[in-house]
C-alpha atoms as a PDB file:
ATOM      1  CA  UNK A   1      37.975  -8.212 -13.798  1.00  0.00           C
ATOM      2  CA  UNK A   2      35.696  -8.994 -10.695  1.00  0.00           C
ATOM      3  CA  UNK A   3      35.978  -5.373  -9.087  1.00  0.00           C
ATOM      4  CA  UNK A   4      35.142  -4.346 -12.694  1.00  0.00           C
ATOM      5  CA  UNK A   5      31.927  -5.852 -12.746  1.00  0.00           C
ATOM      6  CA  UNK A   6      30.944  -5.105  -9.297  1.00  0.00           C
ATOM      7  CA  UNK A   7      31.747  -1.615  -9.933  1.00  0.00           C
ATOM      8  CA  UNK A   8      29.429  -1.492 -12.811  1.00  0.00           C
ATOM      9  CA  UNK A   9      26.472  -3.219 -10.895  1.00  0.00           C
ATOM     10  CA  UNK A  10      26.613  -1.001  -7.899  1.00  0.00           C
ATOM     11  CA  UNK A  11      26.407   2.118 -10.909  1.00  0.00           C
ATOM     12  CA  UNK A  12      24.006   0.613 -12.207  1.00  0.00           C
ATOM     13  CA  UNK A  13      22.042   0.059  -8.680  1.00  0.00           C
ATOM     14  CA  UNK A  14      22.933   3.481  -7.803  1.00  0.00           C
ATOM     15  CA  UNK A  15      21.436   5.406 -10.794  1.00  0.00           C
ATOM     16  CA  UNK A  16      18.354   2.689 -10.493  1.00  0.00           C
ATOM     17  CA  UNK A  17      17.524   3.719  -7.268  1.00  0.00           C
ATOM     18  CA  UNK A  18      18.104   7.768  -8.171  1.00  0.00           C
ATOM     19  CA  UNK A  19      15.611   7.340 -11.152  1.00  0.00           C
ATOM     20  CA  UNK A  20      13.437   6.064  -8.944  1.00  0.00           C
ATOM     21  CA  UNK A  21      13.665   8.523  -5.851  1.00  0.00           C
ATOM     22  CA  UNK A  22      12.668  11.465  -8.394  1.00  0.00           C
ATOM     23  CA  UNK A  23       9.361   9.894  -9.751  1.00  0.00           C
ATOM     24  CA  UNK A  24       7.101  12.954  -9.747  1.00  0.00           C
ATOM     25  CA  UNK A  25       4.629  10.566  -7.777  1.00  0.00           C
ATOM     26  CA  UNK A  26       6.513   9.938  -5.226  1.00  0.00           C
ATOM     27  CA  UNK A  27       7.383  13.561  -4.092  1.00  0.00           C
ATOM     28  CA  UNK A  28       4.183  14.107  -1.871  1.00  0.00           C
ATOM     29  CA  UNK A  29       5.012  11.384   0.231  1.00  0.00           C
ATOM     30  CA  UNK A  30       8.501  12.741   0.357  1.00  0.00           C
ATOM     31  CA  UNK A  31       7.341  16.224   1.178  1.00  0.00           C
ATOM     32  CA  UNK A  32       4.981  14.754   3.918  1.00  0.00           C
ATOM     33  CA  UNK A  33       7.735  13.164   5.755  1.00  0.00           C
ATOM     34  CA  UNK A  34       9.994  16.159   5.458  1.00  0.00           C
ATOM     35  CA  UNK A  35       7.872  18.232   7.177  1.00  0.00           C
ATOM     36  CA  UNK A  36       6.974  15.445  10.225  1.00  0.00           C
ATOM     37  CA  UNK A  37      10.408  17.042  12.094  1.00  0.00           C
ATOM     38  CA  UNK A  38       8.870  20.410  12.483  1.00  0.00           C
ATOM     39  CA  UNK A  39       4.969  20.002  11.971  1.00  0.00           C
ATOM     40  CA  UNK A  40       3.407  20.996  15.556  1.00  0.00           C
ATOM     41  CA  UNK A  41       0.111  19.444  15.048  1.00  0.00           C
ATOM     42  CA  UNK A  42      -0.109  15.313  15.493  1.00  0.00           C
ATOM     43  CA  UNK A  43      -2.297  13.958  12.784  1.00  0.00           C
ATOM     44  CA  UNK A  44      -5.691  13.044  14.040  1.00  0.00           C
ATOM     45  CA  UNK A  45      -6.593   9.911  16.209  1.00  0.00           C
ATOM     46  CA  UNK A  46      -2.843  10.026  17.128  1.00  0.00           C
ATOM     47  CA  UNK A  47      -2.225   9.892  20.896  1.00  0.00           C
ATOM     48  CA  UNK A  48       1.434  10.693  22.996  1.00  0.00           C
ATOM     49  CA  UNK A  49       2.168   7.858  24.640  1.00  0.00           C
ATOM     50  CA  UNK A  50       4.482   9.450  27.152  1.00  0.00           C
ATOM     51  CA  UNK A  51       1.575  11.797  28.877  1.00  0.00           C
ATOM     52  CA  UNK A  52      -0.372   9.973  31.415  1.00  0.00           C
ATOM     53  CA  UNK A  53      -4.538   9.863  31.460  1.00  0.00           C
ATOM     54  CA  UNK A  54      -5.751  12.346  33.670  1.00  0.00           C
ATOM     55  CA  UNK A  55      -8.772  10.835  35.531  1.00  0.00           C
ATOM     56  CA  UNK A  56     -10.969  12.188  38.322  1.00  0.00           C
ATOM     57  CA  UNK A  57      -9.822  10.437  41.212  1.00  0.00           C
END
């Protein structure tokens, strides 16, 4: 009876979260960070923290 109702909750959950996942508002913001693995340019003001600060010394 117990894995019976858990069952159904975690459906229910699951289908919940799908609904919401594949809001038509949401899919720029999906699209956006799809493309972040293979986008060349940083967005602007954004620095690389691993290259060191060239200065004239």
């Amino acid at each position: 009876m117990m894995s019976g109702i858990v069952t159904i909750v975690l459906m229910v959950l699951f289908i919940a979260v799908w609904i919401w996942a594949w809001q038509p508002r949401l899919r720029a913001g999906f699209e956006a960070t799809a493309r972040l693995a293979v986008d060349d340019q940083m967005p602007e003001g954004e620095a690389i923290a691993s290259t060191p600060s060239r200065t004239n010394a």
